[in-house]
C-alpha atoms as a PDB file:
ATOM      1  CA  UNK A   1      -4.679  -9.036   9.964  1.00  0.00           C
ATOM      2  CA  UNK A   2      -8.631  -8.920   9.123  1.00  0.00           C
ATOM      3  CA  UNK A   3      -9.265  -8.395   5.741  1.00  0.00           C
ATOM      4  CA  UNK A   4     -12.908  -7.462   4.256  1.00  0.00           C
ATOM      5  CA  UNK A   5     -14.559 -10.046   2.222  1.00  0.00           C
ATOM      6  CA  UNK A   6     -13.770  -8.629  -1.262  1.00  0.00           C
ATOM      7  CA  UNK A   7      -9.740  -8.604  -0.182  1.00  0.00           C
ATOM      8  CA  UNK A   8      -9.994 -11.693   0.923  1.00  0.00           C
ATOM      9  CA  UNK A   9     -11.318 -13.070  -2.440  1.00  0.00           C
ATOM     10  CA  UNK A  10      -8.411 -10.814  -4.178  1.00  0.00           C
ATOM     11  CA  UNK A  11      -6.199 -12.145  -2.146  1.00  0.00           C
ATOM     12  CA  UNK A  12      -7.293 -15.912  -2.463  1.00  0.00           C
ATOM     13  CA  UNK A  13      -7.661 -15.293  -6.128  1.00  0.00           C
ATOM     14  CA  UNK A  14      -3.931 -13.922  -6.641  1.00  0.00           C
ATOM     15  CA  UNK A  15      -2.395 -17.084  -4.771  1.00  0.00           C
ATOM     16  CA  UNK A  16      -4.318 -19.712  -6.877  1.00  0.00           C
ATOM     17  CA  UNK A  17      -2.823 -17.811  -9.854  1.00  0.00           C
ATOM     18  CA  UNK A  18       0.410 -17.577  -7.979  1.00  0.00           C
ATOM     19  CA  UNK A  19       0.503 -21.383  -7.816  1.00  0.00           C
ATOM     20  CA  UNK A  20      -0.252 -22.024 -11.560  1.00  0.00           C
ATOM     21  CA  UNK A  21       2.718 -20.113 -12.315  1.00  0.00           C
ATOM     22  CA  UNK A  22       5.137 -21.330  -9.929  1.00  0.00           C
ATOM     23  CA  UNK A  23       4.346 -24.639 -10.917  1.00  0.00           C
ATOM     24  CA  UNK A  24       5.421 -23.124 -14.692  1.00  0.00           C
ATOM     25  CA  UNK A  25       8.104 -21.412 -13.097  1.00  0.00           C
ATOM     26  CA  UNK A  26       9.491 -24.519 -12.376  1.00  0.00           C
ATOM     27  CA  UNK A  27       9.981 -25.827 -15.918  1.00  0.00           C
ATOM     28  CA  UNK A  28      11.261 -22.689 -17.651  1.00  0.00           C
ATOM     29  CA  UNK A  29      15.010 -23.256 -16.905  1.00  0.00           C
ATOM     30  CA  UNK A  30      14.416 -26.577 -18.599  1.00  0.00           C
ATOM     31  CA  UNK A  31      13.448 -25.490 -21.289  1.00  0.00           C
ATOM     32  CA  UNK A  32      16.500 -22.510 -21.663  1.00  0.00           C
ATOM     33  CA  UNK A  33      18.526 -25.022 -23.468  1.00  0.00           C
ATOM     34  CA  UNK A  34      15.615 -26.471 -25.583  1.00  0.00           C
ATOM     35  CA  UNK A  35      15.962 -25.307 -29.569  1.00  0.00           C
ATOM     36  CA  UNK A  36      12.380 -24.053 -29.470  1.00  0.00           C
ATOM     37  CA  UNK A  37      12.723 -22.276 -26.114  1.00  0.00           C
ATOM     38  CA  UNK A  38      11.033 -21.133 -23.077  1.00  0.00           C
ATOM     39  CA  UNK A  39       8.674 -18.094 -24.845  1.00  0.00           C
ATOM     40  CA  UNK A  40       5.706 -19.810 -25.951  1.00  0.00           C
ATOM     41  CA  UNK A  41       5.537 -21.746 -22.506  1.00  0.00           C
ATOM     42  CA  UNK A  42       5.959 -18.393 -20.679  1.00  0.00           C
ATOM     43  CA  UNK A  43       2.874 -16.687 -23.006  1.00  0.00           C
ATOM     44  CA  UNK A  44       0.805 -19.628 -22.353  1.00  0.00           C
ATOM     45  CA  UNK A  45       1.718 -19.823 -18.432  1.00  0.00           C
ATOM     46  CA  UNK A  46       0.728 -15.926 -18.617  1.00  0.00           C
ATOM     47  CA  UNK A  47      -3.184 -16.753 -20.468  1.00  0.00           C
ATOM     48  CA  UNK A  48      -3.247 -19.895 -17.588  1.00  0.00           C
ATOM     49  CA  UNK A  49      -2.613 -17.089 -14.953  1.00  0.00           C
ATOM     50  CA  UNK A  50      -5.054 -14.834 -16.443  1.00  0.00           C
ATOM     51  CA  UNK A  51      -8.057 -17.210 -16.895  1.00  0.00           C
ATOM     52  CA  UNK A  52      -8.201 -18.493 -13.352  1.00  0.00           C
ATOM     53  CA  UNK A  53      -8.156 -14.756 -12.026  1.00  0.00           C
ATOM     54  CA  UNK A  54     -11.105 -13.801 -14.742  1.00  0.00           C
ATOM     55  CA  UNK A  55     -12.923 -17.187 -13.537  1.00  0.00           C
ATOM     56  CA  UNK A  56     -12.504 -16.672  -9.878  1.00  0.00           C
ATOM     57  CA  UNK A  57     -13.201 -13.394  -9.419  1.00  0.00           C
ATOM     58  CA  UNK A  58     -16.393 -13.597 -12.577  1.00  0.00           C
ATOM     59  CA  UNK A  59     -17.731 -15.975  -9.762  1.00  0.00           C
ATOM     60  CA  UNK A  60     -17.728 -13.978  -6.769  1.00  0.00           C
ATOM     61  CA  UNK A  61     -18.811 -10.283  -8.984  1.00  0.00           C
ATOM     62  CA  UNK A  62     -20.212 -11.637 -12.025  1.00  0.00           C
ATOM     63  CA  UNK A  63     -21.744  -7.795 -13.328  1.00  0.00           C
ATOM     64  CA  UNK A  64     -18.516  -6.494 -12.808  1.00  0.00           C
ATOM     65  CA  UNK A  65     -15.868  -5.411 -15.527  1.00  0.00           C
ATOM     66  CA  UNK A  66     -12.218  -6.205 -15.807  1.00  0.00           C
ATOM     67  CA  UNK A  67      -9.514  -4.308 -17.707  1.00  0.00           C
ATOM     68  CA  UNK A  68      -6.388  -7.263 -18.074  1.00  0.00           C
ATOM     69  CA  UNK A  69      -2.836  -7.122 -19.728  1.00  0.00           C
ATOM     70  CA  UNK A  70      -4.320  -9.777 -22.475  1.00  0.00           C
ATOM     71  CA  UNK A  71      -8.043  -9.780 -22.660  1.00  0.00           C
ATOM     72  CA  UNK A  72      -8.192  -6.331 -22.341  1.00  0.00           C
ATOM     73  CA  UNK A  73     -11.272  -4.014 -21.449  1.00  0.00           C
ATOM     74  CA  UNK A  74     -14.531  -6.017 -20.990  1.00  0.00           C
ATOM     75  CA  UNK A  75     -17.742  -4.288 -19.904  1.00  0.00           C
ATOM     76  CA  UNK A  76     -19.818  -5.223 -16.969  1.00  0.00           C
ATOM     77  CA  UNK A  77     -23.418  -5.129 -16.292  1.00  0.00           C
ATOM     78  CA  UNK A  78     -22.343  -2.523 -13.011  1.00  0.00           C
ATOM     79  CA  UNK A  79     -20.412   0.071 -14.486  1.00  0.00           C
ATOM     80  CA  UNK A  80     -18.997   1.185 -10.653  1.00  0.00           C
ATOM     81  CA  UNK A  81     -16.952  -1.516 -10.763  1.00  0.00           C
ATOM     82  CA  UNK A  82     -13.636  -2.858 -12.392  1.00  0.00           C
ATOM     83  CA  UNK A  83     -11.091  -5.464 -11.799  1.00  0.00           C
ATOM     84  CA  UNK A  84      -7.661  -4.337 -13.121  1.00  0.00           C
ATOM     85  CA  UNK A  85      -5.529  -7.488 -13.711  1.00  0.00           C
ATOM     86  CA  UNK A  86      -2.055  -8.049 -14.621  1.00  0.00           C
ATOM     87  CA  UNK A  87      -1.608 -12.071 -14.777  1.00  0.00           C
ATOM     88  CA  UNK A  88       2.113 -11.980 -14.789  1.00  0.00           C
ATOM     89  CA  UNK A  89       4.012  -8.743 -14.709  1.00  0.00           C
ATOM     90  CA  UNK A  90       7.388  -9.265 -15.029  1.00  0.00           C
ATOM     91  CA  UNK A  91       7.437 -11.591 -17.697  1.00  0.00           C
ATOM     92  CA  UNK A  92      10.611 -11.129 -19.187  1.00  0.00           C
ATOM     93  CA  UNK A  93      11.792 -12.429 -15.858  1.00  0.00           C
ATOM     94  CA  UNK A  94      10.071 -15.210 -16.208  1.00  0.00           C
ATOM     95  CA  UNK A  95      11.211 -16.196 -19.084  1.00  0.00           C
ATOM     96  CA  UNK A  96      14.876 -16.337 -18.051  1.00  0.00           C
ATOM     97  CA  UNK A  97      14.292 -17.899 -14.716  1.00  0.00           C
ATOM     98  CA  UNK A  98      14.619 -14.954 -12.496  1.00  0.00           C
ATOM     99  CA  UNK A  99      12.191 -14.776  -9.349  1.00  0.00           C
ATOM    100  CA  UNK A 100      10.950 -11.209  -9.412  1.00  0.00           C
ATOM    101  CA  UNK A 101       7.859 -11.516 -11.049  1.00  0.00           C
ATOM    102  CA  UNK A 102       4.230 -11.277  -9.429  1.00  0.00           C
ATOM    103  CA  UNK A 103       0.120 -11.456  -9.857  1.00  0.00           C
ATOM    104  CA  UNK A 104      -1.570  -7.915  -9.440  1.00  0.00           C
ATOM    105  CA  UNK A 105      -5.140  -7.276  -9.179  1.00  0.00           C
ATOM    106  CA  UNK A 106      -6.797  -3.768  -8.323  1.00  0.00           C
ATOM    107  CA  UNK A 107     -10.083  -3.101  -7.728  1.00  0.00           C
ATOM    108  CA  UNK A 108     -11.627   0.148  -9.052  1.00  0.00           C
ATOM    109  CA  UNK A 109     -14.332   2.070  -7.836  1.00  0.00           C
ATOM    110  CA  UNK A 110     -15.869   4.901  -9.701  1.00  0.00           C
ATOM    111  CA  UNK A 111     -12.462   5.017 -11.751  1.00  0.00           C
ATOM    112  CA  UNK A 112     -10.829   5.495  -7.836  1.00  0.00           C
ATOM    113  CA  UNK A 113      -8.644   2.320  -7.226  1.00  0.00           C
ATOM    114  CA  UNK A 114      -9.457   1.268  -4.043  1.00  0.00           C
ATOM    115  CA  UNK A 115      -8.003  -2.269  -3.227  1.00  0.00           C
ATOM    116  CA  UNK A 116      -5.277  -3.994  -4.153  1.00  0.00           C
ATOM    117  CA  UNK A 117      -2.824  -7.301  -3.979  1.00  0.00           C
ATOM    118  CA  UNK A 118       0.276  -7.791  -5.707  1.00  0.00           C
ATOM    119  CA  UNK A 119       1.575 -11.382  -5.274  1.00  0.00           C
ATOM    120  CA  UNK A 120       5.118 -12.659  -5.463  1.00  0.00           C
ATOM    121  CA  UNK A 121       4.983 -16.320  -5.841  1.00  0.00           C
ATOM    122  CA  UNK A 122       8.657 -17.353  -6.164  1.00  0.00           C
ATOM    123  CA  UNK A 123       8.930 -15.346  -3.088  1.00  0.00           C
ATOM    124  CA  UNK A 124       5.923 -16.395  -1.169  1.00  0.00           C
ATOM    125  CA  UNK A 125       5.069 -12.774  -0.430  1.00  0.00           C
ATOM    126  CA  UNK A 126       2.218 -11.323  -0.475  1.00  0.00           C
ATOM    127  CA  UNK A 127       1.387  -7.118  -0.648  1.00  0.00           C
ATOM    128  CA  UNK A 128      -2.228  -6.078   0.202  1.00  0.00           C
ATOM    129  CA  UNK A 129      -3.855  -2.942   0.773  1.00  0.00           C
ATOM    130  CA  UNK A 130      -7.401  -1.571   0.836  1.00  0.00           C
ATOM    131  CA  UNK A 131      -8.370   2.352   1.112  1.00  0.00           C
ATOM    132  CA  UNK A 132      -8.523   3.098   4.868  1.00  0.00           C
ATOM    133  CA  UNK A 133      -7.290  -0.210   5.932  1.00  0.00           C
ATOM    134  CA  UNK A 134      -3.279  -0.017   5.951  1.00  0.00           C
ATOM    135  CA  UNK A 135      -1.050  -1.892   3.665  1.00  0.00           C
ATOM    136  CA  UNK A 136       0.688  -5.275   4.602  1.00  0.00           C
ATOM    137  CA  UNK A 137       3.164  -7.483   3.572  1.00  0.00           C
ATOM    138  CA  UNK A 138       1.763 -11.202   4.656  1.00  0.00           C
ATOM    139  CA  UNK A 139       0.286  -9.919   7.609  1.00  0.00           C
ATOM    140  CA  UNK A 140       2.798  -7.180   8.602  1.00  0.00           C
ATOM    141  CA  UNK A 141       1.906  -3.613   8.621  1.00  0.00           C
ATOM    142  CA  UNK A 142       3.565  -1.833   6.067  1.00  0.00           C
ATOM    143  CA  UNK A 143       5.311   1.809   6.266  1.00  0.00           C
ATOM    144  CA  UNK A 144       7.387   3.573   3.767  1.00  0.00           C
ATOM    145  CA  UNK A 145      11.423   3.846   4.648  1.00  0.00           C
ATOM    146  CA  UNK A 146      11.787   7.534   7.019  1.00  0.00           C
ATOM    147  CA  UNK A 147      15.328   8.421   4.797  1.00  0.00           C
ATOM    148  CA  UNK A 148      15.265  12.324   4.646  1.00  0.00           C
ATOM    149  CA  UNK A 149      18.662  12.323   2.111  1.00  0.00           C
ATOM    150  CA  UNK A 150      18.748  11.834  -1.119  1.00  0.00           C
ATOM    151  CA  UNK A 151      22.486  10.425  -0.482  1.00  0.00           C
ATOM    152  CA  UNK A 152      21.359   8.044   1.644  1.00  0.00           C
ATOM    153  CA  UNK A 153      18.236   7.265  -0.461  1.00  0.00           C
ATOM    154  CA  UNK A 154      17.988   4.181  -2.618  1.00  0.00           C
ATOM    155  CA  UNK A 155      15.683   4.033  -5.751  1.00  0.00           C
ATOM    156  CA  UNK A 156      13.891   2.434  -8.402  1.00  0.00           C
ATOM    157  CA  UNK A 157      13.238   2.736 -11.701  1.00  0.00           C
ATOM    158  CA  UNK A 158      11.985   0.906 -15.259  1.00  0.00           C
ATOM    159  CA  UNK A 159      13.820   1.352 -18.218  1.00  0.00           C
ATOM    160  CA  UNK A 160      12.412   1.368 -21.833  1.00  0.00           C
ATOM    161  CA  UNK A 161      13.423  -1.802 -23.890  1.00  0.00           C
ATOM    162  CA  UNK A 162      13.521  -2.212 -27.404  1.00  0.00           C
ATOM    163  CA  UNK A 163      11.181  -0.830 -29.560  1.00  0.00           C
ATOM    164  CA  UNK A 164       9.518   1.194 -26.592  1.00  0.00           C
ATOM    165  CA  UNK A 165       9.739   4.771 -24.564  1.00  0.00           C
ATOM    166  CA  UNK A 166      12.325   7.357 -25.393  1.00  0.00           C
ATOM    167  CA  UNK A 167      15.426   6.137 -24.455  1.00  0.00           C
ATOM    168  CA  UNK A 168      17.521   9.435 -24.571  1.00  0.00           C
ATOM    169  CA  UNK A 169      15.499  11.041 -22.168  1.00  0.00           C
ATOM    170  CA  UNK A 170      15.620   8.023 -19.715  1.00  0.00           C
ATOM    171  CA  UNK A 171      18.957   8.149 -19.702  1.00  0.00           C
ATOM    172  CA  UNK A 172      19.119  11.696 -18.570  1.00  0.00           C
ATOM    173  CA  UNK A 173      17.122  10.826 -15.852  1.00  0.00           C
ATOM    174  CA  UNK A 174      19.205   7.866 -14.823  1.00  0.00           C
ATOM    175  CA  UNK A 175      22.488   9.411 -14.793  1.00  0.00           C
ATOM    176  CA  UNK A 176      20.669  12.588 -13.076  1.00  0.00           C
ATOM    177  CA  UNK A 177      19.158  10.265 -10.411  1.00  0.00           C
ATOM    178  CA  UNK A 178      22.167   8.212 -10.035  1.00  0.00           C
ATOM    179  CA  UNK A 179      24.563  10.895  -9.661  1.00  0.00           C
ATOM    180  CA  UNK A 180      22.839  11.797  -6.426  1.00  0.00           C
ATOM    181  CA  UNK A 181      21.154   9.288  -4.651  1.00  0.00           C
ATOM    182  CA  UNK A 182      22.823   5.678  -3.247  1.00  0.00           C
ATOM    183  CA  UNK A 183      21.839   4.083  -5.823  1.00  0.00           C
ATOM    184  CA  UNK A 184      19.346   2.978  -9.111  1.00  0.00           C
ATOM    185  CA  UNK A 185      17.816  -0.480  -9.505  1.00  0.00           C
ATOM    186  CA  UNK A 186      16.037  -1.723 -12.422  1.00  0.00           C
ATOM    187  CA  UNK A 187      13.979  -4.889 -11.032  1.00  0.00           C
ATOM    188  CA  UNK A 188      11.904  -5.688 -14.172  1.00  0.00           C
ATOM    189  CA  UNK A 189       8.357  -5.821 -12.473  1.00  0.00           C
ATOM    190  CA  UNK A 190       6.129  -2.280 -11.828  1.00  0.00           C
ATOM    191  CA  UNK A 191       4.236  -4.063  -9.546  1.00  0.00           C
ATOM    192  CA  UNK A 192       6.706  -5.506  -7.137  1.00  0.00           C
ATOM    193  CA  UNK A 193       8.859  -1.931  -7.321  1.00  0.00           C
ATOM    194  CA  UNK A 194       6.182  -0.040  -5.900  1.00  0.00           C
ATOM    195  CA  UNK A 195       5.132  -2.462  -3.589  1.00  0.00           C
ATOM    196  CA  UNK A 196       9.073  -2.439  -2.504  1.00  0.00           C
ATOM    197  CA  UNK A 197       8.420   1.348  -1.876  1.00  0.00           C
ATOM    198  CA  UNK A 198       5.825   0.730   0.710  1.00  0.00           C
ATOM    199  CA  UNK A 199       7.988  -1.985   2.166  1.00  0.00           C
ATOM    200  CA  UNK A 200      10.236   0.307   2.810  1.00  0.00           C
ATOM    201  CA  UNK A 201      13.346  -1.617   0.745  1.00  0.00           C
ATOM    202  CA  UNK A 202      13.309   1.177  -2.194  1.00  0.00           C
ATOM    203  CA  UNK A 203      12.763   5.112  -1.233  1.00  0.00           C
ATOM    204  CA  UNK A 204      11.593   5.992  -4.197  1.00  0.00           C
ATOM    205  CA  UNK A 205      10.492   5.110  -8.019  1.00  0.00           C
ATOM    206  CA  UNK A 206       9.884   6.659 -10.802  1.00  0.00           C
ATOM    207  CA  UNK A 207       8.955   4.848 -14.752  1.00  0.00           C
ATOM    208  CA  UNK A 208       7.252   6.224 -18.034  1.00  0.00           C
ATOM    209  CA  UNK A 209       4.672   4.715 -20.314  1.00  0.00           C
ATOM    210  CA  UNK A 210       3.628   1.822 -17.866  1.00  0.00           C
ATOM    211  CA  UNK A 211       0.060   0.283 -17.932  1.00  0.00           C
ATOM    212  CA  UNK A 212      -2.823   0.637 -15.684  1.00  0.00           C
ATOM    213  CA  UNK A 213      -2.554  -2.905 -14.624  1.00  0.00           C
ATOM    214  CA  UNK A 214       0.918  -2.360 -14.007  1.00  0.00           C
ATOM    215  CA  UNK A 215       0.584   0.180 -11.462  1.00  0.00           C
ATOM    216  CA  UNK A 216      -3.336   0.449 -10.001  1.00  0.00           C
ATOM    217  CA  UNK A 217      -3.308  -2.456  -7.365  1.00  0.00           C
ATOM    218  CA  UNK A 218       0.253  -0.800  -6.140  1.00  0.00           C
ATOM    219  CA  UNK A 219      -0.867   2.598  -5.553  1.00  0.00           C
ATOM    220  CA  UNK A 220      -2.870   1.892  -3.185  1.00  0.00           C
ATOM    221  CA  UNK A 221      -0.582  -0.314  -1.265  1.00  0.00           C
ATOM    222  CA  UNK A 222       1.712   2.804  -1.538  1.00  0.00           C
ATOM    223  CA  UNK A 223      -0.887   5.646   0.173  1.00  0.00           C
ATOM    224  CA  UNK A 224      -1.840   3.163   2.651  1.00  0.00           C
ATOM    225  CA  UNK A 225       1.932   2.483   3.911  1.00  0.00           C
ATOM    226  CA  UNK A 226       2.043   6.563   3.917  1.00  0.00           C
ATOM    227  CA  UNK A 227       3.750   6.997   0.952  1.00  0.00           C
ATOM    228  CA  UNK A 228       3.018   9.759  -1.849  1.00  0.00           C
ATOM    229  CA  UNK A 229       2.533   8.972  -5.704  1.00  0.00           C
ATOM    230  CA  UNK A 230       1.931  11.250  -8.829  1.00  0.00           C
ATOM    231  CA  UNK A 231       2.299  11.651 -11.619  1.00  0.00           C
ATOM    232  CA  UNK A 232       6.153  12.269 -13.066  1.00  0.00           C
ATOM    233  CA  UNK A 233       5.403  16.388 -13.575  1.00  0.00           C
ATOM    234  CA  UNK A 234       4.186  16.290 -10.297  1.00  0.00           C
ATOM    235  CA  UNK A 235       0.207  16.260 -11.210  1.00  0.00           C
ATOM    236  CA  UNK A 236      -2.555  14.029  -9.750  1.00  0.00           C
ATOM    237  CA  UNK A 237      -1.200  10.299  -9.846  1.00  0.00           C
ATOM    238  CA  UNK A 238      -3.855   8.715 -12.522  1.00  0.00           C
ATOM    239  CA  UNK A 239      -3.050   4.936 -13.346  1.00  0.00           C
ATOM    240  CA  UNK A 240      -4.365   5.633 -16.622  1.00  0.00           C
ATOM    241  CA  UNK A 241      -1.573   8.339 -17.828  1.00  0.00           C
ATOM    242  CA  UNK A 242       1.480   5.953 -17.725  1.00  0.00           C
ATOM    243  CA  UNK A 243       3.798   7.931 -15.806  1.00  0.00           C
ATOM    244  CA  UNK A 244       4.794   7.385 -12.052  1.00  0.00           C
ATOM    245  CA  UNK A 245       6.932   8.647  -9.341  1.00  0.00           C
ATOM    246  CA  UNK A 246       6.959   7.783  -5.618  1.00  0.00           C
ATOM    247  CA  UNK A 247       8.741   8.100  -1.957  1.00  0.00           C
ATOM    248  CA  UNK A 248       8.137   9.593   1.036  1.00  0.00           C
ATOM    249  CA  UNK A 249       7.227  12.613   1.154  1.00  0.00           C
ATOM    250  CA  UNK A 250      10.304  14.067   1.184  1.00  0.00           C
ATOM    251  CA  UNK A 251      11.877  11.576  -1.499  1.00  0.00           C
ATOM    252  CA  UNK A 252       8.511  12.046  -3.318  1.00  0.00           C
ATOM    253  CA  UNK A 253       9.581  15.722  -3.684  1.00  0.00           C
ATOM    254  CA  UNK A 254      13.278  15.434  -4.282  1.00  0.00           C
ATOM    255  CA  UNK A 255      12.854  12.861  -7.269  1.00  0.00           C
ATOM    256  CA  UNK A 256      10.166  15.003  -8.979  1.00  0.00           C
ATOM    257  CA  UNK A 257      13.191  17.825  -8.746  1.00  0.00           C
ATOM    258  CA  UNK A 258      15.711  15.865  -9.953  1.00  0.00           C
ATOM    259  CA  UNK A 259      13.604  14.696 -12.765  1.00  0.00           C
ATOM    260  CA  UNK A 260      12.735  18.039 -13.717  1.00  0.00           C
ATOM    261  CA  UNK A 261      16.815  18.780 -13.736  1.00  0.00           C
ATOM    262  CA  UNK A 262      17.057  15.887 -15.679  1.00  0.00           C
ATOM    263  CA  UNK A 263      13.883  17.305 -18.143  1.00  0.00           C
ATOM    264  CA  UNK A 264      15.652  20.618 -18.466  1.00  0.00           C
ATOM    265  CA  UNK A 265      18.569  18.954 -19.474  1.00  0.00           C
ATOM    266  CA  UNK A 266      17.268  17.360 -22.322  1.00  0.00           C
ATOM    267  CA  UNK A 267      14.978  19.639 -23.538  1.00  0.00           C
ATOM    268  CA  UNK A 268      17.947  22.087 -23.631  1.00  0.00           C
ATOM    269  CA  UNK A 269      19.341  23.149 -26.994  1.00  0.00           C
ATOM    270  CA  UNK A 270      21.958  20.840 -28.131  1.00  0.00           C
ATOM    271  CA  UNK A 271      25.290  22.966 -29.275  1.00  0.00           C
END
């Protein structure tokens, strides 16, 4: 596949990180049975991550602006422009030695994202897409799965942990989900779920009160595999509201109604 210059230096950019933290990955389940344990490694494997994709890419744009999981907003000289970075999403993962965990870097445009690369390093795969271009996984050409059914239809979904999002009304949408579809997984990264949805190995996700660096370099990858993406109500996907839901088109449209069943439901007065 030909990339443009600027994907190629996200792309380049997301595999040096990818390295950095494989070569971490590789010493977490050593340290699972150390006293201390694994989660100050992990947070420093996470800054490691982070500083070679602000130095890299401050190299190649050095005006432009970045908005990352732990640095947070900085402002650049050209205010068209801004990298959003997630180092290491998935880091619970991580921690415990499970491989689903990735780099993802967006590129936004006049507060459009249009470019992005989420990178699974345990997995050697790599999920690119730029506006216009197509989305690809390595270099294969991307399409979101044709299922029709929601029977039939597998999907995924994040689910609030402790001390964050409203669990009771997650679990209404779970069980509402669940109860029709083939199936619910929980994978633990943003990033990679969406990017599974253009791969065509989920139909569908939806998730609450995510980040924009969770989910700006995997919308795009979604649109450009044909999916469609909005907002959980339905509205104008914005990857700086939080909220997310995604499929086909026609999964796209029978998730938002089952997660409006399930929003009835809860909003419902209690007996």
């Amino acid at each position: 596949m030909a990339r443009s210059p600027l994907l190629n230096v996200m792309t380049q950019t997301a595999l040096k990180a990818g390295r950095s933290l494989t070569r971490d990955f590789g010493e977490v389940q050593n340290l699972q049975v150390s006293m201390k344990g694994p989660a100050d490694f992990v947070s420093n494997a996470d800054r490691k991550a982070e500083e070679i994709v602000f130095q890299e890419l401050s190299r190649v744009r050095p005006d432009w602006g970045f908005l990352m999981e732990e640095r947070g907003a900085i402002e650049g000289k050209d205010t068209q422009h801004r990298w959003i970075v997630d180092p290491l999403d998935g880091t619970t993962n991580f921690l415990h030695g499970i491989p689903i965990f990735a780099v993802s870097i967006g590129l936004e445009r006049d507060g459009e994202v249009v470019a992005g690369v989420v990178f699974n390093p345990a997995m050697d795969e790599l999920y690119s897409a730029e506006k216009g271009g197509g989305a690809f996984l390595n270099d294969r050409r991307l399409r979101v799965a044709a299922r029709q059914k929601l029977p039939e239809a597998l999907f995924g979904t994040g689910a609030p942990f402790l001390g964050r999002g409203d669990h009771a009304r997650f679990l209404y949408e779970f069980r509402q989900v669940m109860s029709e579809t083939a199936g619910v997984r929980r994978l633990g990264a943003a990033s990679l779920d969406l990017a599974y949805v253009a791969a065509g190995r989920l139909d569908g996700f939806w998730e609450r009160d995510l980040q924009p660096w969770d989910t700006a370099a995997a919308a795009v990858i979604i649109r450009e595999a044909g999916g469609f993406i909005s907002g959980i109500d339905g509205s104008k996907f914005d990857h700086l509201q939080g909220d997310v839901a995604c499929g086909n088109e026609a999964m796209h449209k029978a998730l938002l109604g089952q997660l409006q069943i399930a929003e009835n439901a809860f909003r419902a007065p209690r007996a």
